[in-house]
N, C-alpha and C. Protein backbone atom coordinates (compact mmCIF):
# COMPACT_ATOMS: atom_id res chain seq x y z
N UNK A 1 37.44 77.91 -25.04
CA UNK A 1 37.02 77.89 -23.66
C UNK A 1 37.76 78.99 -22.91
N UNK A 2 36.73 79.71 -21.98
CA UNK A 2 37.78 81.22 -21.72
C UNK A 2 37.25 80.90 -20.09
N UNK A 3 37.63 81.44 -18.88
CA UNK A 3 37.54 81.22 -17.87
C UNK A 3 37.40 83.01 -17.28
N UNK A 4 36.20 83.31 -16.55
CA UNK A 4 36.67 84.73 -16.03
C UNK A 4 36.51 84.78 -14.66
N UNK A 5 37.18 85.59 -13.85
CA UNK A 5 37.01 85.94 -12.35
C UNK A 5 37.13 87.52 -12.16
N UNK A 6 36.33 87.57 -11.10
CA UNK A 6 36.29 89.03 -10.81
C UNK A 6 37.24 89.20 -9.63
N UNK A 7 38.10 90.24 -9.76
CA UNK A 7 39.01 90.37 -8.49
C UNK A 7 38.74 91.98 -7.89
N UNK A 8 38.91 91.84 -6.77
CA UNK A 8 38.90 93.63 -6.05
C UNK A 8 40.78 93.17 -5.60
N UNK A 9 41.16 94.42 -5.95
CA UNK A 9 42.56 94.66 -6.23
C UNK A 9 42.98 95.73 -5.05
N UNK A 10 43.97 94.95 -3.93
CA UNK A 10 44.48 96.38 -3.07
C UNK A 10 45.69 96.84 -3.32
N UNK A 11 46.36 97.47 -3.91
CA UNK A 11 47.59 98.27 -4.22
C UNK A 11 48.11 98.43 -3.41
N UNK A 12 49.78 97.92 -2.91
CA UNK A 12 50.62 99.06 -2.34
C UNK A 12 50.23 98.02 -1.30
N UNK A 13 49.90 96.89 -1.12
CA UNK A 13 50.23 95.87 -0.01
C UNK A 13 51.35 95.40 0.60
N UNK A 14 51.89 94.83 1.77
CA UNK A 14 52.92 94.49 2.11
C UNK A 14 53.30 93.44 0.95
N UNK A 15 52.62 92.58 0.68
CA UNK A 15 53.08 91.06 -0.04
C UNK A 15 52.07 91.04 -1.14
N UNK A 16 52.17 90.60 -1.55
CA UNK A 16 51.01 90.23 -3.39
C UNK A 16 50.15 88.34 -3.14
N UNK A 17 49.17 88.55 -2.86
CA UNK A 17 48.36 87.46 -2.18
C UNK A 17 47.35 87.39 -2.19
N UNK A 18 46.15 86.28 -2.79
CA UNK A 18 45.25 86.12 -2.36
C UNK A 18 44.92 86.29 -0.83
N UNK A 19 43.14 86.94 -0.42
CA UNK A 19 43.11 87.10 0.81
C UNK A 19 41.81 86.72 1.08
N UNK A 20 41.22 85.75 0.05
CA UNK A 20 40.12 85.52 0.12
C UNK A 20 39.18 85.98 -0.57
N UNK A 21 37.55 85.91 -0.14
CA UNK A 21 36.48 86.21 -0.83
C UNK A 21 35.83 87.51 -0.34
N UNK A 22 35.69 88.05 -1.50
CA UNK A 22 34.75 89.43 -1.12
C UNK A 22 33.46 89.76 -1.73
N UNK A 23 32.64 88.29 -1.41
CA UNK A 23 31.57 88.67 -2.66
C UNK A 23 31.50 87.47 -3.56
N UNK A 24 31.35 88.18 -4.70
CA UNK A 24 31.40 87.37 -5.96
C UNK A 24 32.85 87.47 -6.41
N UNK A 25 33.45 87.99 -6.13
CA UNK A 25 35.41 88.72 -6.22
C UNK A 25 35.92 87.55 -5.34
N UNK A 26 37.23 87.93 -5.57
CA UNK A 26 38.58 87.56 -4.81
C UNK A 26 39.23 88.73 -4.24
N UNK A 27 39.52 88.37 -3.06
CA UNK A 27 40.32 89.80 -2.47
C UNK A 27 42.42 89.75 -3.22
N UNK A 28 42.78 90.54 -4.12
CA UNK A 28 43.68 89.96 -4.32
C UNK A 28 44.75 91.46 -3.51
N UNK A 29 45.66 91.32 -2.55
CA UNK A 29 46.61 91.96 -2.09
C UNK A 29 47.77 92.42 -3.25
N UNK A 30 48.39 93.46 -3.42
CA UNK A 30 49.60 93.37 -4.81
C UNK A 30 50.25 94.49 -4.10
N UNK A 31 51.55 93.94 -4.17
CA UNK A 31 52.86 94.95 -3.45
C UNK A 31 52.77 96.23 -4.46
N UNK A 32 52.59 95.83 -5.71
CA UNK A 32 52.92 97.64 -6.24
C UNK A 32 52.10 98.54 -6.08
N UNK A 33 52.23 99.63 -6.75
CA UNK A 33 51.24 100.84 -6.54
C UNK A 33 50.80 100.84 -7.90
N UNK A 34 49.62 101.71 -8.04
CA UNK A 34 48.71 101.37 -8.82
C UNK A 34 49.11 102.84 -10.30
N UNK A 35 50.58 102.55 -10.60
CA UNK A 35 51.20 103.64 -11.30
C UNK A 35 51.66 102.81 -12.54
N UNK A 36 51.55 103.45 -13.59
CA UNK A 36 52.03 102.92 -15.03
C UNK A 36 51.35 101.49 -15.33
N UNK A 37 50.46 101.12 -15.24
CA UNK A 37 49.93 99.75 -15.16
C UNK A 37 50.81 98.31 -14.15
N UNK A 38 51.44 99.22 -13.27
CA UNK A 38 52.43 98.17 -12.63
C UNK A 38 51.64 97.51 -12.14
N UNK A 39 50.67 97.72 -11.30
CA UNK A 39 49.28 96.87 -10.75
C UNK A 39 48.73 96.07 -11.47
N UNK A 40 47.94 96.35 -12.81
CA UNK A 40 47.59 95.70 -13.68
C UNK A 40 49.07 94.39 -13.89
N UNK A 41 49.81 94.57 -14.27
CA UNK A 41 50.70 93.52 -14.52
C UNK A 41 50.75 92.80 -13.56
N UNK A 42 51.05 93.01 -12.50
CA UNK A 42 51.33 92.20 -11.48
C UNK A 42 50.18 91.74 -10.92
N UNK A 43 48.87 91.69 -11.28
CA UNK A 43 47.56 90.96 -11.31
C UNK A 43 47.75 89.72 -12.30
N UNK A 44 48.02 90.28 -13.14
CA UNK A 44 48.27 89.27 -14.52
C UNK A 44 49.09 88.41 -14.21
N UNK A 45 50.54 88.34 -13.46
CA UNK A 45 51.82 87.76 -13.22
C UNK A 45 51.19 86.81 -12.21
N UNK A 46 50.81 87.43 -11.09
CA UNK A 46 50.20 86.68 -10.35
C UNK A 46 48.98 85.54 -10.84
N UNK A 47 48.15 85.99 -11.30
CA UNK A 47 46.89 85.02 -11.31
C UNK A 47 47.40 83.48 -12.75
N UNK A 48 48.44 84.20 -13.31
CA UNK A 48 49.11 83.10 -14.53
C UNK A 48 50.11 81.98 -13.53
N UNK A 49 50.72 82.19 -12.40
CA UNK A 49 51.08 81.82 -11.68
C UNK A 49 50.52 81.07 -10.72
N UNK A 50 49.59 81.37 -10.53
CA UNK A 50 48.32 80.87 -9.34
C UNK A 50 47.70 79.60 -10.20
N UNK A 51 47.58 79.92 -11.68
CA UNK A 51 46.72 79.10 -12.65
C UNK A 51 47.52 77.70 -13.46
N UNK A 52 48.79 78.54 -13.29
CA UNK A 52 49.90 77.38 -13.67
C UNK A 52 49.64 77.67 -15.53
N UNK A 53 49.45 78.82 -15.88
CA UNK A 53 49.09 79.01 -17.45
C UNK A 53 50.07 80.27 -17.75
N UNK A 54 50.52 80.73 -19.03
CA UNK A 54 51.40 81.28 -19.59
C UNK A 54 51.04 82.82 -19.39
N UNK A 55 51.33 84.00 -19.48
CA UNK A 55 50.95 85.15 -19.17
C UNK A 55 50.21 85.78 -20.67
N UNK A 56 50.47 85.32 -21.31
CA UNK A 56 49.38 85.47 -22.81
C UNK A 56 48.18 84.99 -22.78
N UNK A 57 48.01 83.99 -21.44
CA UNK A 57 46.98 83.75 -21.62
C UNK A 57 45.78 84.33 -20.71
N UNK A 58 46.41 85.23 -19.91
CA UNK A 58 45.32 85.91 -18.96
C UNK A 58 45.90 87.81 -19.29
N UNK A 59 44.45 88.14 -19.52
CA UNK A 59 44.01 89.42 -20.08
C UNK A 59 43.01 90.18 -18.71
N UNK A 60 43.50 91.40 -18.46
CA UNK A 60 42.21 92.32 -17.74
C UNK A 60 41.22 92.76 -18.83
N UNK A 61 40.01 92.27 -18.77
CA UNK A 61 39.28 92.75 -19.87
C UNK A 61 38.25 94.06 -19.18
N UNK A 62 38.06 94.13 -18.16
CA UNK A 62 37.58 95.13 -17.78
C UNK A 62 37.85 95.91 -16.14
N UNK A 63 37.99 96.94 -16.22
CA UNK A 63 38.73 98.11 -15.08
C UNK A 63 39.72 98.16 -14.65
N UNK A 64 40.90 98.35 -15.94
CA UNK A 64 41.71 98.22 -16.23
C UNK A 64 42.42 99.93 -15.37
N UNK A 65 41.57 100.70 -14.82
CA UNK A 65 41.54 101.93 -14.26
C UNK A 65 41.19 101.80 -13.00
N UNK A 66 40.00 100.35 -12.70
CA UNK A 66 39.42 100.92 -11.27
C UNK A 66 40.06 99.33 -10.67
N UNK A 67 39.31 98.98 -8.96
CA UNK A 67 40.20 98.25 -8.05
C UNK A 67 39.32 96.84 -8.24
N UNK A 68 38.42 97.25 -9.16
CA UNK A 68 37.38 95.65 -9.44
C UNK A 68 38.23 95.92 -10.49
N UNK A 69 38.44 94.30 -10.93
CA UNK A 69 38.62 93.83 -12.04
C UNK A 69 38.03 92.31 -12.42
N UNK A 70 37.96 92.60 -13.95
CA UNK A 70 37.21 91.45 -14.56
C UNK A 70 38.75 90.52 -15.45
N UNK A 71 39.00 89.51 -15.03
CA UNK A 71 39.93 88.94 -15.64
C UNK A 71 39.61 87.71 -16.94
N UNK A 72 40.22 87.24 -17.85
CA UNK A 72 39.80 86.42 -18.61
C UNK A 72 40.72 85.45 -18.53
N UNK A 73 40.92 84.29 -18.53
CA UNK A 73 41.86 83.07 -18.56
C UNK A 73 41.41 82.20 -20.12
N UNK A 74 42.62 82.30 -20.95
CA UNK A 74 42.25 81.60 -22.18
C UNK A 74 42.73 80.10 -22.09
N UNK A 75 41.83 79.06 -22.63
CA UNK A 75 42.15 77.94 -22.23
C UNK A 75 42.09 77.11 -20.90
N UNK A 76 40.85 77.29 -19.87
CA UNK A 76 40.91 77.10 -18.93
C UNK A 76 39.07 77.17 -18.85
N UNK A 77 38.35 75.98 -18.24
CA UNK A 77 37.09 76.24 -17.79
C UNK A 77 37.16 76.78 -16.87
N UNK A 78 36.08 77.63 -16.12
CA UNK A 78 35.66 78.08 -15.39
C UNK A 78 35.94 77.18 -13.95
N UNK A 79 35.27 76.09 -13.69
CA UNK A 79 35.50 75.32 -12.30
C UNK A 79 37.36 75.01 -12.33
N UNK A 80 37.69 74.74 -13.35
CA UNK A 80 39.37 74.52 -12.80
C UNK A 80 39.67 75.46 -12.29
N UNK A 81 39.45 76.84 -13.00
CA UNK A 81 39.94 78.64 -12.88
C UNK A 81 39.74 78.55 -11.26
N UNK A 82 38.20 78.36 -11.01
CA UNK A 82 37.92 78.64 -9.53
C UNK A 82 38.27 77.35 -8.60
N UNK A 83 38.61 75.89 -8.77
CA UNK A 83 39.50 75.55 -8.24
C UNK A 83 40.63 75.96 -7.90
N UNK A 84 41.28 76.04 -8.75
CA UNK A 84 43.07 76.32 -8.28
C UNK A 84 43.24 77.71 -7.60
N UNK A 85 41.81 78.73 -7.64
CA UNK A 85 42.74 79.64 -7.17
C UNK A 85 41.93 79.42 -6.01
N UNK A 86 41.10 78.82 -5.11
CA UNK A 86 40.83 78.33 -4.27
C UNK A 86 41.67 77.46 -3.39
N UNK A 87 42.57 76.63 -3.87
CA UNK A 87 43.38 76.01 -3.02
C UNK A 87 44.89 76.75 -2.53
């Protein structure tokens, strides 16, 4: 069971935070800048955190370059995924 969400990613934010909905996305805020995959990680850190699941278990599987991203959550249905990061 794999769980995915689409996030639009703003770099270089004051704080690292959900900011809501943009769409079919999540608006996700991230203090770093979008250099050496520090962004990418700290998407990952965050949303394993948000999910209450281990950081092995969430992967960027796609735009891993651009500010959409497609995330995967292993071990997690879909409605929990979009529960919890809803509350």
């Amino acid at each position: 069971m794999k769980a995915r969400i689409s996030l639009k990613v703003h770099p270089r934010a004051r704080r690292t935070g959900l900011k809501g909905r943009l769409g079919d996305a999540y608006k996700l805020d991230v203090a770093c800048p979008p250099v050496e995959g520090r962004a990418n990680q700290a998407c990952v850190e965050f949303v394993a955190g948000k999910l209450a699941v281990p950081k092995s278990a969430v992967r960027i599987v796609a735009g891993l370059t651009s500010r959409t991203k497609l995330v995967e959550i292993e071990g997690m249905e879909q409605a929990e995924a979009e529960s919890r990061l809803a509350s």
